[in-house]
N, C-alpha and C. Protein backbone atom coordinates (compact mmCIF):
# COMPACT_ATOMS: atom_id res chain seq x y z
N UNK A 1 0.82 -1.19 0.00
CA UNK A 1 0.00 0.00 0.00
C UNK A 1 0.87 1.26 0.00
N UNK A 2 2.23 0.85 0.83
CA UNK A 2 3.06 2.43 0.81
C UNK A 2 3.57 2.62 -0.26
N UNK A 3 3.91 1.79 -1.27
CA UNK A 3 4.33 1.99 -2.34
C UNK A 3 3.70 1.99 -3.27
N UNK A 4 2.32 2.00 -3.44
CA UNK A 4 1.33 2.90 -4.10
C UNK A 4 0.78 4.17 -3.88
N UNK A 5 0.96 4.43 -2.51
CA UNK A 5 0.43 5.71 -2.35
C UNK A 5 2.51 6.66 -2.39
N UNK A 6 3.04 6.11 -2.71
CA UNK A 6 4.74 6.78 -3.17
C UNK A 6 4.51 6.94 -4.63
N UNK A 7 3.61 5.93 -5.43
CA UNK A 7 4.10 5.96 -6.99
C UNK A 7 2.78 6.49 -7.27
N UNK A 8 2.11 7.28 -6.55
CA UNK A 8 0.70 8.16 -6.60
C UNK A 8 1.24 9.25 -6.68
N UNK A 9 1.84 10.02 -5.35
CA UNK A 9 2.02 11.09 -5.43
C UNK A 9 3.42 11.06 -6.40
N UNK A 10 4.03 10.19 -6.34
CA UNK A 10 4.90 10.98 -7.06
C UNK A 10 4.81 10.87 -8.68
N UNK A 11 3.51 10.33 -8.93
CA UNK A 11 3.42 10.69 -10.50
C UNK A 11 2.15 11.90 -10.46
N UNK A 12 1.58 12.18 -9.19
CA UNK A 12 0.91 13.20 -9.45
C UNK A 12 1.83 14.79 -9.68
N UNK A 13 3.08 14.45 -8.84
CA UNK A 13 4.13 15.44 -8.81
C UNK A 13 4.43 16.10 -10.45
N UNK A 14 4.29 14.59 -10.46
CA UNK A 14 5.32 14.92 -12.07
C UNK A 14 3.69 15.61 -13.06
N UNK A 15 2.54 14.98 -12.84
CA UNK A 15 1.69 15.47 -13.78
C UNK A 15 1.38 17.06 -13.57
N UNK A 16 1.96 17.31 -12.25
CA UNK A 16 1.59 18.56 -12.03
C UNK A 16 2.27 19.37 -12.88
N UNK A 17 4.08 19.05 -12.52
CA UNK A 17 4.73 19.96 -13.42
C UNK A 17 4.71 19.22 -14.52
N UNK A 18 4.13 19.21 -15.22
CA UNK A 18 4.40 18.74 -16.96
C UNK A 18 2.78 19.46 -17.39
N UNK A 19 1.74 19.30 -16.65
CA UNK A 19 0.65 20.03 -16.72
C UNK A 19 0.81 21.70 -16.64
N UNK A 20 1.45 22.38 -15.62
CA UNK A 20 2.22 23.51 -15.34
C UNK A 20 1.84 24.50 -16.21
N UNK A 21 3.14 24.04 -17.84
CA UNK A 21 3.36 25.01 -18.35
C UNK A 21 2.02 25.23 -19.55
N UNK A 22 1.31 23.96 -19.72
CA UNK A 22 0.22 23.68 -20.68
C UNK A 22 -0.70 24.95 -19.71
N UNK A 23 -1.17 24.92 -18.62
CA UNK A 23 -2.30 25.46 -17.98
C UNK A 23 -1.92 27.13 -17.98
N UNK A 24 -0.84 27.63 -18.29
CA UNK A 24 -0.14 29.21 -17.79
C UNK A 24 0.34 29.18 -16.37
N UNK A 25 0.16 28.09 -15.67
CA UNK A 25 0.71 28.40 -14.15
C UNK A 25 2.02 28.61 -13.71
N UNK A 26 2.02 29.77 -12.77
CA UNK A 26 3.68 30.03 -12.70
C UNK A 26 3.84 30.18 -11.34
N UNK A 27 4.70 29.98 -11.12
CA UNK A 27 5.42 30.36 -9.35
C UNK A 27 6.00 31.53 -9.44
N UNK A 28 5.42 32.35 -8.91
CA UNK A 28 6.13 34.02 -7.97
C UNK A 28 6.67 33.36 -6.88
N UNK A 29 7.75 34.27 -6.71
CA UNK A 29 8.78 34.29 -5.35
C UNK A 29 8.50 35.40 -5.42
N UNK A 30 7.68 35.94 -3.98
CA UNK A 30 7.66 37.26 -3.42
C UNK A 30 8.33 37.46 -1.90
N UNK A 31 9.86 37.59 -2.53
CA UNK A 31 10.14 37.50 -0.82
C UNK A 31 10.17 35.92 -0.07
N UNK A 32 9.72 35.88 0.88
CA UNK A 32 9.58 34.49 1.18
C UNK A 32 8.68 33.51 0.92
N UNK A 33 8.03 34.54 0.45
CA UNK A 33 6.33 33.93 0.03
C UNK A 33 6.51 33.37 -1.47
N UNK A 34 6.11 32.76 -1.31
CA UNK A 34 5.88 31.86 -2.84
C UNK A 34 4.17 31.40 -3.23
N UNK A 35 4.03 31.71 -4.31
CA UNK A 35 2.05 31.66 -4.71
C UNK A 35 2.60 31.00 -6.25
N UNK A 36 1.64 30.64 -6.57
CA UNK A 36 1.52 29.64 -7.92
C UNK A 36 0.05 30.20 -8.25
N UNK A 37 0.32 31.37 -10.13
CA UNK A 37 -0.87 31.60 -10.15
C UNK A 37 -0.86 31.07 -11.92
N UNK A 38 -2.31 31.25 -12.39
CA UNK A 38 -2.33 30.83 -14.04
C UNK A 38 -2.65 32.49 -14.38
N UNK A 39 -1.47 32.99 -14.57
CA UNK A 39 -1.26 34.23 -15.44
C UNK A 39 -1.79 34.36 -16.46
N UNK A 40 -2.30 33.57 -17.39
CA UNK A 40 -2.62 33.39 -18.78
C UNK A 40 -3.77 33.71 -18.48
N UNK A 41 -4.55 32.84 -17.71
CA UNK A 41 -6.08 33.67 -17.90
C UNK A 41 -6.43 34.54 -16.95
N UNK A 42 -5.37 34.87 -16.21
CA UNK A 42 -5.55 36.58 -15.31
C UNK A 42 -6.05 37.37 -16.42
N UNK A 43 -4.40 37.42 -17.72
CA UNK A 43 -4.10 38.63 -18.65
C UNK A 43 -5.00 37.74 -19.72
N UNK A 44 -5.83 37.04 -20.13
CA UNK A 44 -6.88 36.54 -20.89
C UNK A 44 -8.25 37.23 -20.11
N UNK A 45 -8.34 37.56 -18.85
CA UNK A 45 -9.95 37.92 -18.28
C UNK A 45 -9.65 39.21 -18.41
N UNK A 46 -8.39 39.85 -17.99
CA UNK A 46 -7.69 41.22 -18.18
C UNK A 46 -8.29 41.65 -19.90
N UNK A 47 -8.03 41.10 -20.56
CA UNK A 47 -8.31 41.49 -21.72
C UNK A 47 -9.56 41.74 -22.17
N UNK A 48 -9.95 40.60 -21.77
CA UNK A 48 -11.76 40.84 -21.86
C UNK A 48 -12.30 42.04 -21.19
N UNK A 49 -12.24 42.16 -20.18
CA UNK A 49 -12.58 43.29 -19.70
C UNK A 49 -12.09 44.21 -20.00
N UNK A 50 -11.08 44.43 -20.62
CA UNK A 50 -10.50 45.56 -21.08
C UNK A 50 -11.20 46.24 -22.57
N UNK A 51 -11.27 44.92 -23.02
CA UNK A 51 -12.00 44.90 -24.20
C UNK A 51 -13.25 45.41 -24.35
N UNK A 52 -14.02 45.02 -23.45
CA UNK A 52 -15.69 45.37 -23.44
C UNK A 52 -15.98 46.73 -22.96
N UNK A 53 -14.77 47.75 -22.36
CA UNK A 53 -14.89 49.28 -22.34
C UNK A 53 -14.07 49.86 -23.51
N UNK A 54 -13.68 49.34 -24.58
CA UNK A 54 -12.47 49.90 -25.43
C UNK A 54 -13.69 51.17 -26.06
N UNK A 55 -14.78 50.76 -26.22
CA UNK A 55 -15.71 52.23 -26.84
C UNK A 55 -15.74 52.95 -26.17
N UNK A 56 -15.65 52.60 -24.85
CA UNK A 56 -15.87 53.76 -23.78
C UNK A 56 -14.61 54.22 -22.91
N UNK A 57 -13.62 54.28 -23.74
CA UNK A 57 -12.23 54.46 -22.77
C UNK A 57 -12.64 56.03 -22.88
N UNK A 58 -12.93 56.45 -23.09
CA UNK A 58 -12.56 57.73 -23.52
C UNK A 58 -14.15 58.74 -22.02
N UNK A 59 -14.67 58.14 -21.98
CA UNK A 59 -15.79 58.01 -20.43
C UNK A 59 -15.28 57.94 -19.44
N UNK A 60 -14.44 55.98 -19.35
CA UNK A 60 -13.78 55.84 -18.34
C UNK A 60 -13.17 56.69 -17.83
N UNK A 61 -11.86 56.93 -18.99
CA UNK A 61 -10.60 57.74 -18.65
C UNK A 61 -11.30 59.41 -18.08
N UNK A 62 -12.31 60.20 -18.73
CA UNK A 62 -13.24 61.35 -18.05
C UNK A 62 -13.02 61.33 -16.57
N UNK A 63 -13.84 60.17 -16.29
CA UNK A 63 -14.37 59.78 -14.77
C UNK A 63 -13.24 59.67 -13.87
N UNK A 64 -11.97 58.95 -14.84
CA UNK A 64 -10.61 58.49 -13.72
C UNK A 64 -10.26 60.13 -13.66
N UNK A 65 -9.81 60.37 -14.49
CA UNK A 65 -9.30 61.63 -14.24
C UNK A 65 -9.71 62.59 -13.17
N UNK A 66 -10.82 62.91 -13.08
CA UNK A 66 -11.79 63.43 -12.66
C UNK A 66 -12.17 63.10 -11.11
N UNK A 67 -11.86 62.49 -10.71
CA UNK A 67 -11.82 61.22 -9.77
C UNK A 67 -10.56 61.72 -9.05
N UNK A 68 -9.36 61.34 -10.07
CA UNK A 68 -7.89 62.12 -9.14
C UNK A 68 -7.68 62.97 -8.92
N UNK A 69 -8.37 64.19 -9.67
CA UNK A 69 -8.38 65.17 -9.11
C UNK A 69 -8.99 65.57 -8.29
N UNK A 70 -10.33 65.49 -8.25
CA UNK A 70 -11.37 65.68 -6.68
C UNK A 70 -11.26 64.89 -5.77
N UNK A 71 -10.63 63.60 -5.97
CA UNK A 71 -10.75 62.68 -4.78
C UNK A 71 -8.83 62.51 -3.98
N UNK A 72 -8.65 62.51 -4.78
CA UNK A 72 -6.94 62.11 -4.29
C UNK A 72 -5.72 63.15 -4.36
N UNK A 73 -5.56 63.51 -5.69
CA UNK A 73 -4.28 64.75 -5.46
C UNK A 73 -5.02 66.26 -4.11
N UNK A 74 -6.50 66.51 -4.15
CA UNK A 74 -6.74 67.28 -3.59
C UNK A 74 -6.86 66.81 -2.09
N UNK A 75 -6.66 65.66 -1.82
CA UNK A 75 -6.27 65.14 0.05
C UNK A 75 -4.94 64.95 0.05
N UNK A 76 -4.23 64.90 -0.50
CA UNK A 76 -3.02 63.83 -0.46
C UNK A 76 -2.05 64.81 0.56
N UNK A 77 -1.62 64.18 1.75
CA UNK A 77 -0.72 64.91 2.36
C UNK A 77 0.59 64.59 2.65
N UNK A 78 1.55 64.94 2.53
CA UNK A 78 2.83 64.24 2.79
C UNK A 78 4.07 65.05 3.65
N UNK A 79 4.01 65.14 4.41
CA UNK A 79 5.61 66.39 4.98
C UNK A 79 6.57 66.60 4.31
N UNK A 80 6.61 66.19 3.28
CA UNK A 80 8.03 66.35 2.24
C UNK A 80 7.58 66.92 1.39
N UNK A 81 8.09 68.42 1.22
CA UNK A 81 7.27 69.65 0.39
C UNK A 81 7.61 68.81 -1.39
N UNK A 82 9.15 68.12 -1.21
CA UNK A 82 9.31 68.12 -2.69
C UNK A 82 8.57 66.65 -3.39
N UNK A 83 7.89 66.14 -2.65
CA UNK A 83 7.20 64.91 -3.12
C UNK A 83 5.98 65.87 -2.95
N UNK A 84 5.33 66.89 -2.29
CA UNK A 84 3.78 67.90 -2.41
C UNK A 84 4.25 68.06 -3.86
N UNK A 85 5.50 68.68 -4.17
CA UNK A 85 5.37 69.32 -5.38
C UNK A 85 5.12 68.78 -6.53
N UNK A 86 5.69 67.38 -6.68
CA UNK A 86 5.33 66.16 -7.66
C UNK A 86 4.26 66.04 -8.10
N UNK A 87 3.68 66.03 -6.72
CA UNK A 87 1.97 65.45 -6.37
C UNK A 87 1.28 66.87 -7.29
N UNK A 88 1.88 67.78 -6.97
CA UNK A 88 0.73 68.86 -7.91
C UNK A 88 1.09 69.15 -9.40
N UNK A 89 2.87 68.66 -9.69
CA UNK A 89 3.09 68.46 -10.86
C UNK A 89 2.00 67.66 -11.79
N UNK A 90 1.80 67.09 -11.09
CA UNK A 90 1.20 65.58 -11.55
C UNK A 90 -0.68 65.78 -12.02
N UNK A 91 -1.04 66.50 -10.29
CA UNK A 91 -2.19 67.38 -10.83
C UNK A 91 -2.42 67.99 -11.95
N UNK A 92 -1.41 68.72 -12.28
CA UNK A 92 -1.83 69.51 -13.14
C UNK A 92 -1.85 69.32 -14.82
N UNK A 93 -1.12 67.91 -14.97
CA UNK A 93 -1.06 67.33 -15.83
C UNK A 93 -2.45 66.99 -16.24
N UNK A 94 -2.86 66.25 -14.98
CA UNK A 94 -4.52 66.08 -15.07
C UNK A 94 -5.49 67.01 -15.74
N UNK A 95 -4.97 67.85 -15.09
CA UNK A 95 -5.66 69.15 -15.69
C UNK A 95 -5.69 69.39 -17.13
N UNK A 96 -4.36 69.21 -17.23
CA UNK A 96 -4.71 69.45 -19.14
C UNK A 96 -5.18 68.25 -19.78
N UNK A 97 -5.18 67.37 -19.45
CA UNK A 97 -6.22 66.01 -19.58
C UNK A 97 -7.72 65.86 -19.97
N UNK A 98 -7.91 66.61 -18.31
CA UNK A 98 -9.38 66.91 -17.95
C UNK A 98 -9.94 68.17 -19.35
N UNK A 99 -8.71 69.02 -19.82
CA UNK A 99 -9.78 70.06 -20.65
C UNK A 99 -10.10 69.61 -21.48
N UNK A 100 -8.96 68.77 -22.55
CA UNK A 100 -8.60 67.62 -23.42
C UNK A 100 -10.03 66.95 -23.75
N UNK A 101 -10.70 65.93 -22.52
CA UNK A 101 -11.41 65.66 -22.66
C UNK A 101 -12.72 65.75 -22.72
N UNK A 102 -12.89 67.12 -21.87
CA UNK A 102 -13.87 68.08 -21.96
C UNK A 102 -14.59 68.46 -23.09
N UNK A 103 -13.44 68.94 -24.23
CA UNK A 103 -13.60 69.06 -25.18
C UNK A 103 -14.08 68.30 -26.00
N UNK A 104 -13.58 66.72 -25.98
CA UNK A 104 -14.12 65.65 -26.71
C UNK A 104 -15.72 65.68 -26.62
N UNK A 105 -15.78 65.69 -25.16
CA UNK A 105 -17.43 65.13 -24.68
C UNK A 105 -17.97 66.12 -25.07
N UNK A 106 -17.68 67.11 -25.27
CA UNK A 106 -18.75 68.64 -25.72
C UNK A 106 -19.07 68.47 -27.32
N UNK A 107 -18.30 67.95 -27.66
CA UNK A 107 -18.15 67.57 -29.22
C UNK A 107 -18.80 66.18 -29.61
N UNK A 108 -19.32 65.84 -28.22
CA UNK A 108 -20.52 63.93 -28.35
C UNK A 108 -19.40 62.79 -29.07
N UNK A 109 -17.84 63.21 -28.71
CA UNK A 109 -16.65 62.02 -29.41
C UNK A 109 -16.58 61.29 -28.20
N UNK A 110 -17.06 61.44 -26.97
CA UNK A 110 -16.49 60.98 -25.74
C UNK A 110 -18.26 60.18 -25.02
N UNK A 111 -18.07 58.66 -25.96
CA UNK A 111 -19.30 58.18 -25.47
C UNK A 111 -19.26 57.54 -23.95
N UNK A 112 -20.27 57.85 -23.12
CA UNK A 112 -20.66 56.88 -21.75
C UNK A 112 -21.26 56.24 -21.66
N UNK A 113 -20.89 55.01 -21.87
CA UNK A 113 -22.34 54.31 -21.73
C UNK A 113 -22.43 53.53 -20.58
N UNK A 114 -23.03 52.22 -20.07
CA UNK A 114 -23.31 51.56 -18.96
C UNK A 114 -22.16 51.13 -18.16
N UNK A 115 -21.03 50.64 -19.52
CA UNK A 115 -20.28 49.75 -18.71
C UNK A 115 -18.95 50.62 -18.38
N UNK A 116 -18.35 51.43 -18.75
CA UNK A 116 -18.03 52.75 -18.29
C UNK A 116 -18.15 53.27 -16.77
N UNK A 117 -19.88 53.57 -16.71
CA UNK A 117 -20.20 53.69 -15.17
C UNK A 117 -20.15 53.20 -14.38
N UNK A 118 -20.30 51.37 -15.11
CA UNK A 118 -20.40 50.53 -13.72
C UNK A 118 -18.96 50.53 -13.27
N UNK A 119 -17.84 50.73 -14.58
CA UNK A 119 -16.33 50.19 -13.77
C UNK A 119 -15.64 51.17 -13.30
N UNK A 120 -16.88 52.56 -13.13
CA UNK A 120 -16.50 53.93 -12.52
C UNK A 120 -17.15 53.74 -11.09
N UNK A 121 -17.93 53.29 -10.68
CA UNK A 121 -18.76 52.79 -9.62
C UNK A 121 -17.82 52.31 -8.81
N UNK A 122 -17.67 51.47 -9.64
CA UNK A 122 -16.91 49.97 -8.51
C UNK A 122 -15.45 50.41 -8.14
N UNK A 123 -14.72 51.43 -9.07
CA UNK A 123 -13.71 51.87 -8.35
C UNK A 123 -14.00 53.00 -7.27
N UNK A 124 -14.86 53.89 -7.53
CA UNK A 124 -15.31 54.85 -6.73
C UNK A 124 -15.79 54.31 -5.35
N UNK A 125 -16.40 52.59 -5.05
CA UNK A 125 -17.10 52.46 -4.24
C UNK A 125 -16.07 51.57 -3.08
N UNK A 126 -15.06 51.67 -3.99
CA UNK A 126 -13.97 50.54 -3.58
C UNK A 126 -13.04 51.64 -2.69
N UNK A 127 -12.79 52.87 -3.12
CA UNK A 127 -12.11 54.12 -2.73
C UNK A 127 -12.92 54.71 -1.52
N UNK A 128 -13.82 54.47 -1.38
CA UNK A 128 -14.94 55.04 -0.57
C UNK A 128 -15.04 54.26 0.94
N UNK A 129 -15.08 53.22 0.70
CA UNK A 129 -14.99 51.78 1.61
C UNK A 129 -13.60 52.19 2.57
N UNK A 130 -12.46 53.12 1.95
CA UNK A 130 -11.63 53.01 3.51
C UNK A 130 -11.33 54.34 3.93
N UNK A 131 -10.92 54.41 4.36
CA UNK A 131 -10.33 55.56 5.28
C UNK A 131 -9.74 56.58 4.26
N UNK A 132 -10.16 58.23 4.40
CA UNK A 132 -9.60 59.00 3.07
C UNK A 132 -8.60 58.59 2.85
N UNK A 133 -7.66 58.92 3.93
CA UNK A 133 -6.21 58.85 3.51
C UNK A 133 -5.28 58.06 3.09
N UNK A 134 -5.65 56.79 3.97
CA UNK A 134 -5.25 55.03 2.79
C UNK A 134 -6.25 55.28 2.23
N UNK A 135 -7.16 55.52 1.57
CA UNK A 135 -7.95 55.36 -0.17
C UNK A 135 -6.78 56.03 -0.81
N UNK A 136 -6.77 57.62 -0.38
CA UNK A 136 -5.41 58.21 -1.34
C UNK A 136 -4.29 57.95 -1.45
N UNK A 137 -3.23 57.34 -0.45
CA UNK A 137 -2.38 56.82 -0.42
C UNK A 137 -2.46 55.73 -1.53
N UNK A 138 -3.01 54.78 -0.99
CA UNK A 138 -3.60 53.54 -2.49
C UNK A 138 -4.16 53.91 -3.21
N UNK A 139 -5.05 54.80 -4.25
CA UNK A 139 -4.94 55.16 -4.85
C UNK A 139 -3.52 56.09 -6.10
N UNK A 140 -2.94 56.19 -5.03
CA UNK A 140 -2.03 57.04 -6.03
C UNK A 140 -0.49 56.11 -6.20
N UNK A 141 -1.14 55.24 -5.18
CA UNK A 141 0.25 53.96 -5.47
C UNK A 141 -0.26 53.08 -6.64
N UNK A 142 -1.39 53.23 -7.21
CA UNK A 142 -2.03 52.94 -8.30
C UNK A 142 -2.42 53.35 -9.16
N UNK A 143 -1.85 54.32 -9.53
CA UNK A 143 -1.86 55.45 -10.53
C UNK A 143 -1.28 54.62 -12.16
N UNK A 144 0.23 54.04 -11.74
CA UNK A 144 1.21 53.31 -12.65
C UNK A 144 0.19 52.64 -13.46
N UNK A 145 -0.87 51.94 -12.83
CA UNK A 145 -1.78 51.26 -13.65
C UNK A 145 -2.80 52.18 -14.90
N UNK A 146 -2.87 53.26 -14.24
CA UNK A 146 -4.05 53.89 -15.04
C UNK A 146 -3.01 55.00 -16.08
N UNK A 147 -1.27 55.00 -15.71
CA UNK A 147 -0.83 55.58 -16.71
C UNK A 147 -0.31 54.15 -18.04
N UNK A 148 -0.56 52.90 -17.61
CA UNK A 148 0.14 52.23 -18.39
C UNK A 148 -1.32 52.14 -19.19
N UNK A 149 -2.71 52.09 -18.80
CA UNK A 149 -3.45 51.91 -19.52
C UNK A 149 -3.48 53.02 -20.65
N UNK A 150 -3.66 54.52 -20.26
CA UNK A 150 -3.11 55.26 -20.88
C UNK A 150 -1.79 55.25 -22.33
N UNK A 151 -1.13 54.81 -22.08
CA UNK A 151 -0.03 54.36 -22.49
C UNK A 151 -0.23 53.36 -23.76
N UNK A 152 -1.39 52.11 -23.49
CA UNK A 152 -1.81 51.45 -24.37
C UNK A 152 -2.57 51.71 -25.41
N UNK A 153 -3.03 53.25 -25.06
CA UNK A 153 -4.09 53.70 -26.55
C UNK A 153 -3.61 54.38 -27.25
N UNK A 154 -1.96 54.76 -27.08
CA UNK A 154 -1.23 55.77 -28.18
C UNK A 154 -1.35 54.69 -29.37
């Protein structure tokens, strides 16, 4: 019996890794921590969803913007005047963003439709849920994301 339940697991071992690379599953080393995730259909569901606002990036991106500026660069506090100054560098970038797009939507190029709002919702409701200052803090440590999305529609 022990040497069936030895030539069990250890051909389940092996089906695992030989299954592995077929499924997208990968091992992160984070530190000490180690997680095993299937990346492939993270950045496969990533896509989809990315996909199903591509008419409405131009809403989304309205709302994000719009969002960092009333909700986060205008709390954000830090004692280090030259990281304040970044922080309003950064604002004000927004700003010419925000007219940017202003303009679009005045011109009916900048459609909103449902799904737009809902994935304006759910970040708004998600930001809302903690404490201002970790919302802004995390929020703006998550910025990288909404400039790489950015980044993807040049």
């Amino acid at each position: 019996m022990r040497a069936f339940s030895f030539a069990f697991v250890l051909l389940s071992a092996v089906g695992f890794l030989l299954w592995s690379p077929v499924t997208g599953l990968k091992t992160l080393h984070l530190g000490s921590c180690v997680i095993t995730a299937n990346l492939q259909a993270i950045q496969k569901d990533f896509s989809e969803i990315q996909d199903s606002v591509h008419s409405e990036r131009c809403c989304l991106l309205r709302h994000l913007v719009r969002f960092y500026l009333d909700r986060v660069f205008k709390f954000y506090q830090n004692p280090d005047h030259h990281i304040l100054r970044k922080t309003s560098s950064l604002a004000n970038s927004f700003l010419i963003i925000k007219k940017d797009l202003s303009i679009c939507h005045s011109r009916m190029a900048c459609h909103c439709g449902e799904e737009a709002m809902k994935k304006y919702k759910k970040i708004l409701s998600h930001f809302t849920e903690l404490e201002l200052q970790a919302a802004v803090v995390k929020a703006l440590g998550e910025i990288f994301i909404l400039l790489r999305w950015m980044e993807e529609m040049i």
